[in-house]
Protein backbone atom coordinates (compact mmCIF):
# COMPACT_ATOMS: atom_id res chain seq x y z
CA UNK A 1 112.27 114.22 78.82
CA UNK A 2 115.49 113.39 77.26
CA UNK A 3 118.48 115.54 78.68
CA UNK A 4 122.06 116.59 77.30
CA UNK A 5 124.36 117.32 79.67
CA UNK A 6 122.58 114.88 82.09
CA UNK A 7 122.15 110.76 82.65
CA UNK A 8 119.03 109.37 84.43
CA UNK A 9 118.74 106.16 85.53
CA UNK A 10 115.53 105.09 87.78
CA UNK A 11 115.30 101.89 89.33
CA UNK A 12 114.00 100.44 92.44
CA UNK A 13 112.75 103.46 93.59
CA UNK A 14 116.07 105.67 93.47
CA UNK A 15 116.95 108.21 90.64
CA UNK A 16 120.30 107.98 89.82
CA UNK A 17 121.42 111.75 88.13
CA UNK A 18 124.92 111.72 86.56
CA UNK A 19 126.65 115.18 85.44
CA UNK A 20 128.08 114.15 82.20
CA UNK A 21 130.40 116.63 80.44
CA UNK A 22 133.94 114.95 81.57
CA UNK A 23 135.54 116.26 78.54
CA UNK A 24 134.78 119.76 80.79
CA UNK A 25 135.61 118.22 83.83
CA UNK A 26 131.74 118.22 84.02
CA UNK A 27 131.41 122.05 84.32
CA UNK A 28 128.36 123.60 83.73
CA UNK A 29 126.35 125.46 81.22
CA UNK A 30 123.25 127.22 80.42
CA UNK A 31 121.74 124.31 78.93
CA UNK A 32 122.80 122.40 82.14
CA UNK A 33 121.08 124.69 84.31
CA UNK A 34 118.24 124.47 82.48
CA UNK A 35 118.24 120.72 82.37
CA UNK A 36 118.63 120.27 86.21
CA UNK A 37 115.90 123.08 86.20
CA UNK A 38 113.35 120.84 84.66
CA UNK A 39 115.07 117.49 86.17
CA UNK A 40 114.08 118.62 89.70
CA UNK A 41 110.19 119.49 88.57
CA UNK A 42 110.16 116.42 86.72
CA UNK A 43 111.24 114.08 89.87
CA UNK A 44 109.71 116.27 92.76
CA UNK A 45 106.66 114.65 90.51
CA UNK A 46 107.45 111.03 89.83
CA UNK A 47 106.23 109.52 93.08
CA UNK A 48 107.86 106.26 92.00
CA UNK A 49 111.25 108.12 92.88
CA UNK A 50 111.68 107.98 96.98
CA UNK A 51 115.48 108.96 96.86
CA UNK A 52 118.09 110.82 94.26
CA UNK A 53 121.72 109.88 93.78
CA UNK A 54 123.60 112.93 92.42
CA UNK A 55 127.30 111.76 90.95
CA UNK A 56 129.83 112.90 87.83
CA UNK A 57 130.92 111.12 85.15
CA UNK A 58 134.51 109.87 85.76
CA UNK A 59 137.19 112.09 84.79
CA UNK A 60 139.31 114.52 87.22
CA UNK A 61 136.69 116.48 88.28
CA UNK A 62 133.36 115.91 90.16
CA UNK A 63 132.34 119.75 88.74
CA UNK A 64 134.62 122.83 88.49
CA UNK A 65 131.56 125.07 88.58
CA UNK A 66 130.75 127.04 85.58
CA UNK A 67 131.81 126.50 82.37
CA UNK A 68 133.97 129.78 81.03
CA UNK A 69 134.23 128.81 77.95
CA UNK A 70 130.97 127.70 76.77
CA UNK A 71 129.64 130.88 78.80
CA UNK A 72 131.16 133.36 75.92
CA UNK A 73 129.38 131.90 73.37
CA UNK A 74 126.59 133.89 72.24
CA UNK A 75 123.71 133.28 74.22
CA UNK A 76 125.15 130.22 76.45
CA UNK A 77 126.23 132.87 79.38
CA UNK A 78 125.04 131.06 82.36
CA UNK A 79 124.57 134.60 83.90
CA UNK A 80 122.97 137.70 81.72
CA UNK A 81 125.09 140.48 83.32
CA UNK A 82 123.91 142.79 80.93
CA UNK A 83 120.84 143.09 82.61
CA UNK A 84 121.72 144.09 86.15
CA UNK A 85 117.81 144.51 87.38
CA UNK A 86 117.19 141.13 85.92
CA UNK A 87 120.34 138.66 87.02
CA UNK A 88 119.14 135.36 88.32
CA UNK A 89 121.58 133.11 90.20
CA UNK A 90 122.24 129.80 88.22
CA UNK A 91 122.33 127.94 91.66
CA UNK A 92 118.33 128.55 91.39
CA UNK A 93 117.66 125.87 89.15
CA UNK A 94 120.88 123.49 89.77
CA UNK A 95 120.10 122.75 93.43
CA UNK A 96 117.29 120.66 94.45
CA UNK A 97 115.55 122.76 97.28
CA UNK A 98 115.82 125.76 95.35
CA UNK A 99 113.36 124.03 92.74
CA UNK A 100 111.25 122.58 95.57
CA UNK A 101 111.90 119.27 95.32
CA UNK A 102 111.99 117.56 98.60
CA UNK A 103 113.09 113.89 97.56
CA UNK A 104 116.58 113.46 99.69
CA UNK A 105 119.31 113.39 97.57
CA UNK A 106 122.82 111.94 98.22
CA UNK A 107 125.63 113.49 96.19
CA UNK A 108 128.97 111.28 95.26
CA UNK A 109 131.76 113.68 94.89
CA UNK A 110 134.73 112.39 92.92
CA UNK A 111 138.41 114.30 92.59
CA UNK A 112 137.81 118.48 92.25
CA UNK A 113 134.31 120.05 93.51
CA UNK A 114 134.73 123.65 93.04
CA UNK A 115 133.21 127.00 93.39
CA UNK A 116 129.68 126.27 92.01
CA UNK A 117 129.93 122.58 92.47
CA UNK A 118 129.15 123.71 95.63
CA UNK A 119 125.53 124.72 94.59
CA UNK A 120 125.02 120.81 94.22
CA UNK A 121 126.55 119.89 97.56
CA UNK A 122 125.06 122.92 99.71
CA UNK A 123 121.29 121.11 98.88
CA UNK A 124 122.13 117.93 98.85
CA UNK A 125 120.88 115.91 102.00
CA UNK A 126 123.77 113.59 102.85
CA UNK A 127 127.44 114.12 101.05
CA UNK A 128 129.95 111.44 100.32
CA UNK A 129 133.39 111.58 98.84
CA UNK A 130 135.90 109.62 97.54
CA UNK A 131 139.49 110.09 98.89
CA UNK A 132 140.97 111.23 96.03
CA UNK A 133 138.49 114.18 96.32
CA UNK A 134 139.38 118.12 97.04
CA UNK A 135 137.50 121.10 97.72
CA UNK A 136 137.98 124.72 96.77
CA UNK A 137 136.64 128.11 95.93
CA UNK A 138 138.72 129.97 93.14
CA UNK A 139 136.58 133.21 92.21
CA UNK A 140 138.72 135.86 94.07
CA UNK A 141 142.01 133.84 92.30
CA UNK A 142 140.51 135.15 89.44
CA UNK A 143 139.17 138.41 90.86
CA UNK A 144 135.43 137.58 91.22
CA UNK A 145 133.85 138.22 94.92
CA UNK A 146 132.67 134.83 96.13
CA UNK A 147 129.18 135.15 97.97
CA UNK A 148 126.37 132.82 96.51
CA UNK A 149 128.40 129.57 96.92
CA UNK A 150 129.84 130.42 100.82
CA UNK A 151 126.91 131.45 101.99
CA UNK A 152 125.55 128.55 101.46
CA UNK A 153 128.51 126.71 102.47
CA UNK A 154 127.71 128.39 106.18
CA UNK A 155 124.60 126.10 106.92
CA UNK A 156 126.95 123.53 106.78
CA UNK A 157 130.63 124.39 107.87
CA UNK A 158 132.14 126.49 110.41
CA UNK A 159 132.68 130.03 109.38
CA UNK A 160 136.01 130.52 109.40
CA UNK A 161 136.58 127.11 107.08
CA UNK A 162 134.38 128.61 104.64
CA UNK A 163 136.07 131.83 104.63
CA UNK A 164 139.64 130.39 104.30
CA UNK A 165 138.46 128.37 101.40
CA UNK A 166 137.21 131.97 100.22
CA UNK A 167 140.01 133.98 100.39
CA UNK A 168 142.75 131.16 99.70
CA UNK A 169 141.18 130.49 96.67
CA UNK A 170 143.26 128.60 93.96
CA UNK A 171 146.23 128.24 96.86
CA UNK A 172 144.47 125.69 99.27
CA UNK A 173 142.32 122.55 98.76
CA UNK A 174 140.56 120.91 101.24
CA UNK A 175 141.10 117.07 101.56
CA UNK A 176 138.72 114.04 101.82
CA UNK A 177 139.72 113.90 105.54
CA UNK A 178 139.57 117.49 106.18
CA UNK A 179 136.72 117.62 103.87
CA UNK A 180 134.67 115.40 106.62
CA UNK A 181 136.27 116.55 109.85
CA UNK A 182 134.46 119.81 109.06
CA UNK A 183 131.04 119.03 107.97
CA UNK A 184 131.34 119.52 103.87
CA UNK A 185 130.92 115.54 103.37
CA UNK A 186 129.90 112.92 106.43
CA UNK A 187 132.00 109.53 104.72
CA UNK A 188 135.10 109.04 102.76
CA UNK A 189 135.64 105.34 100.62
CA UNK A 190 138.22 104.14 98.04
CA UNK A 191 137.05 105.63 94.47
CA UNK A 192 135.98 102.18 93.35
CA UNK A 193 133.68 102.23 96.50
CA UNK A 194 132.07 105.50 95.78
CA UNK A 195 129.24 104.68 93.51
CA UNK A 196 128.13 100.90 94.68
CA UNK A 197 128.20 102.76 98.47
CA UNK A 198 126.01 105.89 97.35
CA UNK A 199 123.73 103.59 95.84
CA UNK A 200 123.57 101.58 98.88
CA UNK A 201 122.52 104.36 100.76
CA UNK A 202 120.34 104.94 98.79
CA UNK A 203 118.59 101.93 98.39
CA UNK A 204 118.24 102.07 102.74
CA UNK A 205 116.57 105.53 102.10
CA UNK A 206 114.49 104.66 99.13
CA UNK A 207 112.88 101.38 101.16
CA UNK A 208 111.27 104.11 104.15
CA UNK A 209 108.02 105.73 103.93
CA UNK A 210 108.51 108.44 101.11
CA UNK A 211 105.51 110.35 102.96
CA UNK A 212 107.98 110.36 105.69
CA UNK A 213 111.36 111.24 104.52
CA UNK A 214 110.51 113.89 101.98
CA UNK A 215 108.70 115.43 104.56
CA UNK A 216 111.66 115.47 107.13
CA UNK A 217 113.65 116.88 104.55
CA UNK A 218 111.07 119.77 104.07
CA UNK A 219 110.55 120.62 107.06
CA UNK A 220 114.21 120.24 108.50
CA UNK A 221 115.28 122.47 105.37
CA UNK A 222 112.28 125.26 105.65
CA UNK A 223 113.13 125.79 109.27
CA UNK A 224 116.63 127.40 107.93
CA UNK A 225 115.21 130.47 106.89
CA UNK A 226 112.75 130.55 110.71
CA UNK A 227 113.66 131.61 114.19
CA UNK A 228 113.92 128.52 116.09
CA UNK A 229 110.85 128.92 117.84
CA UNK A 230 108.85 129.48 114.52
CA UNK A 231 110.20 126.38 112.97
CA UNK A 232 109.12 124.13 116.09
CA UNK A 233 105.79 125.43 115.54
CA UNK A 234 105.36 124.97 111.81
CA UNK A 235 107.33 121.67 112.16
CA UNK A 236 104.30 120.51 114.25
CA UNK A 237 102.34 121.35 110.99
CA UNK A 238 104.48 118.90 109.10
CA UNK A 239 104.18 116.01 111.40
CA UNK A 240 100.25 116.30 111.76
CA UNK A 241 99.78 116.38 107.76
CA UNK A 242 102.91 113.77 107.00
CA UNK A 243 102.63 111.20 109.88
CA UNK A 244 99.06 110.06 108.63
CA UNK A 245 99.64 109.30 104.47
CA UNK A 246 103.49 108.17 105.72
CA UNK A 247 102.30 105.53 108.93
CA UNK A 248 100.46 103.46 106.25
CA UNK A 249 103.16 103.19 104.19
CA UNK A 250 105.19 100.80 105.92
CA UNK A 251 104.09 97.42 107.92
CA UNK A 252 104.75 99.45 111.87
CA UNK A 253 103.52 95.78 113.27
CA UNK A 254 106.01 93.58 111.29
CA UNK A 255 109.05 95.94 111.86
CA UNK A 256 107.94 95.88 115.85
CA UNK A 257 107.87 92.30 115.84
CA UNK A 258 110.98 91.73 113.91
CA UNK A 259 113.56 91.74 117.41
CA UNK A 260 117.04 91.44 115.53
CA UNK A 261 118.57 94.56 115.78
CA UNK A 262 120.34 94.99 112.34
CA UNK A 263 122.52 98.01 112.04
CA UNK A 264 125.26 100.06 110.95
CA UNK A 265 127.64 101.59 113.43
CA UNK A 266 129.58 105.06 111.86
């Protein structure tokens, strides 16, 4: 499928997804949501992908949420209000767990991620920024209540963090630094580090059993919505169906003989 709003590059066994509307500091629209609707299905699929890279096209803006303008043109609102019974949320089809697609996915946020950016960043598995990047919520700025977006922020951040980037709204960003000290992204690099590092990531994630890490990421995200003690049990479930397609997937008897111990300290 060829895509609009969207860039995909796959190589070596990582799908590299670019939002690519900088002349709207990569904002969103209908056909976006669409797009990403039918980009998850389509890699959730393609078991030659084993890991996702989620960045922006360069510009100010990593995503400033939805696009206002384009949503007043006929038929490109991103939300049908008019239909109160029937109003989906867009975050749905943008985030990757929504769609059920359980490939981990590492998100490279450049300058301004707000309000629905935040769809993005709530599913993604690991979150790096740049440190030029800031975070913030403006719906009640401009009158809107401000639920969808912070709630998911919760699974992530301490409540009272995502409730002053709530009600501050247009008045307060959060920092890089601040940005990582409370849980919204886990590494900060120069800008002209951002992309070669996600992709390095990546490439560690992308080289493991994909048996094995898309079915850590299932069943770590499923238990969410359990009582503890109901996740441990159907996390059981996951290990006796994964561990036996994802232990033949990797040479257990080479990496056990291999002694170096090559790693990364954080």
């Amino acid at each position: 499928m060829t895509y609009e709003t969207i860039l995909l590059d796959i190589a070596d066994h990582v799908a590299t997804i670019t939002i690519n509307r900088p002349e709207a500091m990569n904002s969103f629209t209908k056909t976006m949501v669409e797009e990403f609707e039918a980009l998850w299905k389509e890699l959730a699929w393609n078991d030659d992908v084993h890991c996702c890279v989620l960045r922006a096209a360069p510009g100010r803006a990593f995503c400033t949420g939805a696009d206002v303008k384009a949503s007043q043109e006929p038929g490109q609102a991103v939300v049908d209000l008019a239909n109160t019974w029937h109003c989906e949320d867009p975050g749905k089809y943008l985030g990757p767990k929504s769609m059920n697609c359980w490939k981990p996915v590492i998100a490279a946020v450049h300058g301004m991620a707000a309000g629905g950016a935040f769809y993005w960043l709530n599913e993604c598995d690991i979150v790096i920024s740049s440190d030029d990047a800031t975070f913030f919520d403006p719906h009640v700025t401009y009158g809107m209540t401000s639920a969808l977006e912070p709630i998911g922020m919760t699974y992530k951040m301490p409540l009272q963090d995502v409730l002053r980037m709530v009600l501050l709204g247009n008045d307060e960003r959060v920092g890089a630094e601040t940005a990582m000290r409370i849980g919204i992204v886990s590494e900060v690099v120069p800008l002209d580090r951002l992309w070669p590092r996600a992709a390095e990531l990546a490439a560690i994630v992308a080289a493991k059993p994909p048996a094995a890490t898309a079915g850590s990421v299932k069943a770590i995200w499923q238990s969410l919505d359990l009582p503890r003690s109901v996740a441990l049990l159907q996390s059981l479930k996951y290990c006796q169906i994964g561990n036996p397609v994802g232990v033949p997937q990797v040479d257990r008897t080479a990496l056990m003989a291999d002694k170096a111990k090559r790693f990364t300290l954080r």
